[in-house]
N, C-alpha and C. Protein backbone atom coordinates (compact mmCIF):
# COMPACT_ATOMS: atom_id res chain seq x y z
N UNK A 1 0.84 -1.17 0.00
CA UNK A 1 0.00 0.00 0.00
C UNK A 1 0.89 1.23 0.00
N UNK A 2 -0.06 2.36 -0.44
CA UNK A 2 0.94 3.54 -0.43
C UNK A 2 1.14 4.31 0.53
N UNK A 3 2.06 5.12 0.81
CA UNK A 3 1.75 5.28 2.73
C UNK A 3 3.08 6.89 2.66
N UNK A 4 2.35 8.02 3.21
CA UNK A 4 3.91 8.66 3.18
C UNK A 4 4.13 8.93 4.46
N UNK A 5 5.51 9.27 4.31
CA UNK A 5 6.24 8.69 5.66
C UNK A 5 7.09 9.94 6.00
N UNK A 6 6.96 10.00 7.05
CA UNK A 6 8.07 11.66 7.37
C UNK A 6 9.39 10.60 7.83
N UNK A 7 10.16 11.10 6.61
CA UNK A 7 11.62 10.19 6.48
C UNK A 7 12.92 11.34 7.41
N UNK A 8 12.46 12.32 7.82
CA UNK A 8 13.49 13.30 8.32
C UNK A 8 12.79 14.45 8.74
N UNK A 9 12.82 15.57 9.26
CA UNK A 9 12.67 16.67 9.88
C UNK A 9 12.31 17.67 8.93
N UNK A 10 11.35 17.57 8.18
CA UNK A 10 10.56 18.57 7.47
C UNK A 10 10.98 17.41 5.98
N UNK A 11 11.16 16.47 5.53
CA UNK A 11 11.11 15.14 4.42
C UNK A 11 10.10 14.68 4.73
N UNK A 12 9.09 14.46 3.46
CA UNK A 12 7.97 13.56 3.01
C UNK A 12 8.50 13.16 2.48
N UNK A 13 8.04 11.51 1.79
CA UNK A 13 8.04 10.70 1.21
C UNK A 13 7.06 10.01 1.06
N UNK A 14 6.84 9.47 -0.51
CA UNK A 14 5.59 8.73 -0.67
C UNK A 14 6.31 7.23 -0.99
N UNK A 15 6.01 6.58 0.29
CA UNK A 15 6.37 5.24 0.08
C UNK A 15 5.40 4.06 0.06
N UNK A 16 6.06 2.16 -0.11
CA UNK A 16 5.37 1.38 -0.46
C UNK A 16 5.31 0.99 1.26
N UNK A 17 4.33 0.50 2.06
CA UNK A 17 4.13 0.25 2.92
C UNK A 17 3.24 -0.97 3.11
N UNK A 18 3.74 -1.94 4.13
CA UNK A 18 3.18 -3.26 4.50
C UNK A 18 2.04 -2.97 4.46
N UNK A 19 1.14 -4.18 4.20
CA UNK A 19 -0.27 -4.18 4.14
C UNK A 19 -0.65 -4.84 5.80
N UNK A 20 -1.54 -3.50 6.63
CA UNK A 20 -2.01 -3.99 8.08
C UNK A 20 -2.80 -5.40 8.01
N UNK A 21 -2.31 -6.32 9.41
CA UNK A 21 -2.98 -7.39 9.48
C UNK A 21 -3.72 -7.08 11.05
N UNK A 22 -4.98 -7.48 11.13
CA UNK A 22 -5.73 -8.06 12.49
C UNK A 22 -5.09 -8.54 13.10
N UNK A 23 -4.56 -7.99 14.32
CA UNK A 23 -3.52 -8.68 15.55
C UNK A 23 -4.84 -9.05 16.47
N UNK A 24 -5.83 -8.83 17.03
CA UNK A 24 -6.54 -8.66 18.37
C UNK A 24 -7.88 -9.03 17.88
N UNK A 25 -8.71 -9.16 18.34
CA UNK A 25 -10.03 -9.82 18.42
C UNK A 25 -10.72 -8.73 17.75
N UNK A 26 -10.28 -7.39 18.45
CA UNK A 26 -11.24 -6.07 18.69
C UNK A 26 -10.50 -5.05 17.73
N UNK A 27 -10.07 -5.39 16.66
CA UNK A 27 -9.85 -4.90 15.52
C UNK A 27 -9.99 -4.75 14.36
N UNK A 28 -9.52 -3.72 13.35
CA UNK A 28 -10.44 -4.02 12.12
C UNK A 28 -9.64 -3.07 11.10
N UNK A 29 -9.85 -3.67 9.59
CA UNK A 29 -9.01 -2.83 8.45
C UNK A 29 -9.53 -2.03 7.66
N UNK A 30 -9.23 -1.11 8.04
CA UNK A 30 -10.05 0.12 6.93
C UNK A 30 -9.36 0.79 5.96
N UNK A 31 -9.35 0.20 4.80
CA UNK A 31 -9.36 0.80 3.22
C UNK A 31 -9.46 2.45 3.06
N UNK A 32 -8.36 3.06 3.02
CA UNK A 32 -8.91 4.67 3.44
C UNK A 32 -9.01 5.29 1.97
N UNK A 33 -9.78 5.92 1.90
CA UNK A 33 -10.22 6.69 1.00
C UNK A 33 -9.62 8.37 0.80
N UNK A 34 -9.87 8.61 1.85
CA UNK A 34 -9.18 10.26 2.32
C UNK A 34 -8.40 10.12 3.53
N UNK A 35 -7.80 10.92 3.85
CA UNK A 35 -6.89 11.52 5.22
C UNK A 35 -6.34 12.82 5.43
N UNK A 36 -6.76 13.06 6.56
CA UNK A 36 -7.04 14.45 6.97
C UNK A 36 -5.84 14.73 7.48
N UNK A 37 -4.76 15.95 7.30
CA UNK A 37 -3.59 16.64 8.31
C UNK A 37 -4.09 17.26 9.03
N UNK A 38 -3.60 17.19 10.28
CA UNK A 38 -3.67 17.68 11.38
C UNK A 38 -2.49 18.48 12.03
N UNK A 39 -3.14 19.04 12.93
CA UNK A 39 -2.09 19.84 13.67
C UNK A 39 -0.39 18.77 14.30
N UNK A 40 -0.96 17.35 14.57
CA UNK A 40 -0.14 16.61 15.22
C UNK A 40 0.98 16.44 14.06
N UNK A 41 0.77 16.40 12.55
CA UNK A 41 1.25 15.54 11.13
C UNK A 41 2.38 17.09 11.00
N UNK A 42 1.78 18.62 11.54
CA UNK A 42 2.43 19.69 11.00
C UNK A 42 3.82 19.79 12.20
N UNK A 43 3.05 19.19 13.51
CA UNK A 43 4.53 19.03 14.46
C UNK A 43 5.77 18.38 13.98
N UNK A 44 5.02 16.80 13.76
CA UNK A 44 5.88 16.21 13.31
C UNK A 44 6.86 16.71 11.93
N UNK A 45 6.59 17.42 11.12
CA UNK A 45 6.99 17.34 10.33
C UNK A 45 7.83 18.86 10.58
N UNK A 46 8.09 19.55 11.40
CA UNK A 46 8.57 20.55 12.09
C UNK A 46 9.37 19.91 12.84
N UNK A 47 9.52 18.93 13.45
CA UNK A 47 10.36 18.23 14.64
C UNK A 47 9.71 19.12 15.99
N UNK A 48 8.54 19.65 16.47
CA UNK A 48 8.31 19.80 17.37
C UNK A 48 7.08 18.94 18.05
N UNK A 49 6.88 17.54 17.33
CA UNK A 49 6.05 16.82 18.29
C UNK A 49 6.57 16.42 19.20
N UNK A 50 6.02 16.07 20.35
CA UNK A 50 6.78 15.27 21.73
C UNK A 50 6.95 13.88 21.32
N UNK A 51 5.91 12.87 20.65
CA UNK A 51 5.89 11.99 20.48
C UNK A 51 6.29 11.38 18.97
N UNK A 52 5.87 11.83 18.03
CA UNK A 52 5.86 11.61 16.67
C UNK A 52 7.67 12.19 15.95
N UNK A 53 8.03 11.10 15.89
CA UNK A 53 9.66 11.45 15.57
C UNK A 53 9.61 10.33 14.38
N UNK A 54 10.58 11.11 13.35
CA UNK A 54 10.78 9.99 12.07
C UNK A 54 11.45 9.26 12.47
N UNK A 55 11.52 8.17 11.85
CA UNK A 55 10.56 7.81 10.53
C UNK A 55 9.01 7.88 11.07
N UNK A 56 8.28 7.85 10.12
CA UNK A 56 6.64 7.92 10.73
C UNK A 56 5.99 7.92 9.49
N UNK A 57 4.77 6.99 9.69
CA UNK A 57 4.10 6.90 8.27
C UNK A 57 2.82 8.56 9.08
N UNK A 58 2.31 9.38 8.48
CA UNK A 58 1.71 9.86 8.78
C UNK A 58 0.09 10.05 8.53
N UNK A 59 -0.62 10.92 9.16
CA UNK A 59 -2.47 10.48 8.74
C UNK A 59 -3.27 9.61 9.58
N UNK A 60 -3.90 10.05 10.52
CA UNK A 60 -4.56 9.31 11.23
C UNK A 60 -6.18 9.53 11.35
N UNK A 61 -6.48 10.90 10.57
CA UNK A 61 -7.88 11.29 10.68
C UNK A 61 -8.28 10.71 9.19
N UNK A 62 -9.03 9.63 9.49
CA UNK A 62 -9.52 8.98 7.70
C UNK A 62 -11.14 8.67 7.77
N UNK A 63 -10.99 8.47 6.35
CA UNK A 63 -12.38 8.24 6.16
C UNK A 63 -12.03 6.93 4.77
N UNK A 64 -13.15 5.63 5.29
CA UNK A 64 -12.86 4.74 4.30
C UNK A 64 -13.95 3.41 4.60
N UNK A 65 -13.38 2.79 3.68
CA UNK A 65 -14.22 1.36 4.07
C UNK A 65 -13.64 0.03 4.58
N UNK A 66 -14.66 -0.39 5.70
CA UNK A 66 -14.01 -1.89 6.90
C UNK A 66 -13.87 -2.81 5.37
N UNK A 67 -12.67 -3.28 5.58
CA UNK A 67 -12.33 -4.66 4.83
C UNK A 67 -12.37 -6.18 5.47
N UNK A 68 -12.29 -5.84 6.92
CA UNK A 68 -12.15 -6.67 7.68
C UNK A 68 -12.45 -6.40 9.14
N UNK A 69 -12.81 -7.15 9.58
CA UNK A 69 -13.08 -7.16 10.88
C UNK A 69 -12.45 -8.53 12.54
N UNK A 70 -11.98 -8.20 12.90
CA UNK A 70 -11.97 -9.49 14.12
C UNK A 70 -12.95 -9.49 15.07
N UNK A 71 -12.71 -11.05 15.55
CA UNK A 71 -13.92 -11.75 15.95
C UNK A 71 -14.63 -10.82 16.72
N UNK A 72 -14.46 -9.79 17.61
CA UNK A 72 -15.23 -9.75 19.16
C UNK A 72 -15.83 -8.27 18.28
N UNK A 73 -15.65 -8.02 17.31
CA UNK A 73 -16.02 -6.46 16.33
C UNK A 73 -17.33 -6.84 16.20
N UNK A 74 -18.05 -6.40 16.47
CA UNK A 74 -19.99 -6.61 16.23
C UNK A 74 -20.89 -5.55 15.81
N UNK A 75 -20.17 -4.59 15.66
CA UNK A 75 -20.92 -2.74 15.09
C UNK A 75 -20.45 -2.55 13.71
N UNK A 76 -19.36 -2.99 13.55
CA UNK A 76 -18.99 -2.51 12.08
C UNK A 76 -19.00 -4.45 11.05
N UNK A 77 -18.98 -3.95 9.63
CA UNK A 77 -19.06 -4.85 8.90
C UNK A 77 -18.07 -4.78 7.78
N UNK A 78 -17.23 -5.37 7.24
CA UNK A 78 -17.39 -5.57 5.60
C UNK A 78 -17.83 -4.40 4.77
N UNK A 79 -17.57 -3.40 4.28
CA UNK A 79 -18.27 -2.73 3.50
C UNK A 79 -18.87 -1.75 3.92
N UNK A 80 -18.70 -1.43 5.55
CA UNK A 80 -19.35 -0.46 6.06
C UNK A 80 -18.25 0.79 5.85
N UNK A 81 -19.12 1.81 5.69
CA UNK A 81 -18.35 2.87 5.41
C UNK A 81 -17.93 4.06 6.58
N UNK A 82 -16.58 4.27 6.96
CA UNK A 82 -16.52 4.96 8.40
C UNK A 82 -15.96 6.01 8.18
């Protein structure tokens, strides 16, 4: 998958990135469609987050569709759109 990645201290990169697997019961894969920057993606990419230090794939506000779900997941489906 395609994924960009803050490779250095103000460096983007648009890289190839592992495809997520279901580790936990209470998890699930969502196919993203969009992704939103945020204030946290503009730290990082400034070097003033506390937490977020490169390498870092970045984007955490999305919108997309469940591909998958694990077992104990009972609200979302397959095809549901989040």
């Amino acid at each position: 998958m395609k994924a960009v990645c803050l490779q250095d201290i103000g460096k983007l990169e648009l890289v190839e990135a592992e495809m997520p697997t279901i580790n936990g019961p209470d998890e699930m894969i969502i196919k993203t469609d969009y992704v939103g920057v945020c204030g946290s993606e503009i730290h990082a990419f400034h070097g003033t987050h506390p937490y977020r230090k490169p390498p870092a794939i970045l984007g955490h506000e999305t919108l997309g569709t469940v591909v998958e779900v694990g077992s104990a997941v009972t609200q979302f489906a397959p095809g549901d759109r989040v």
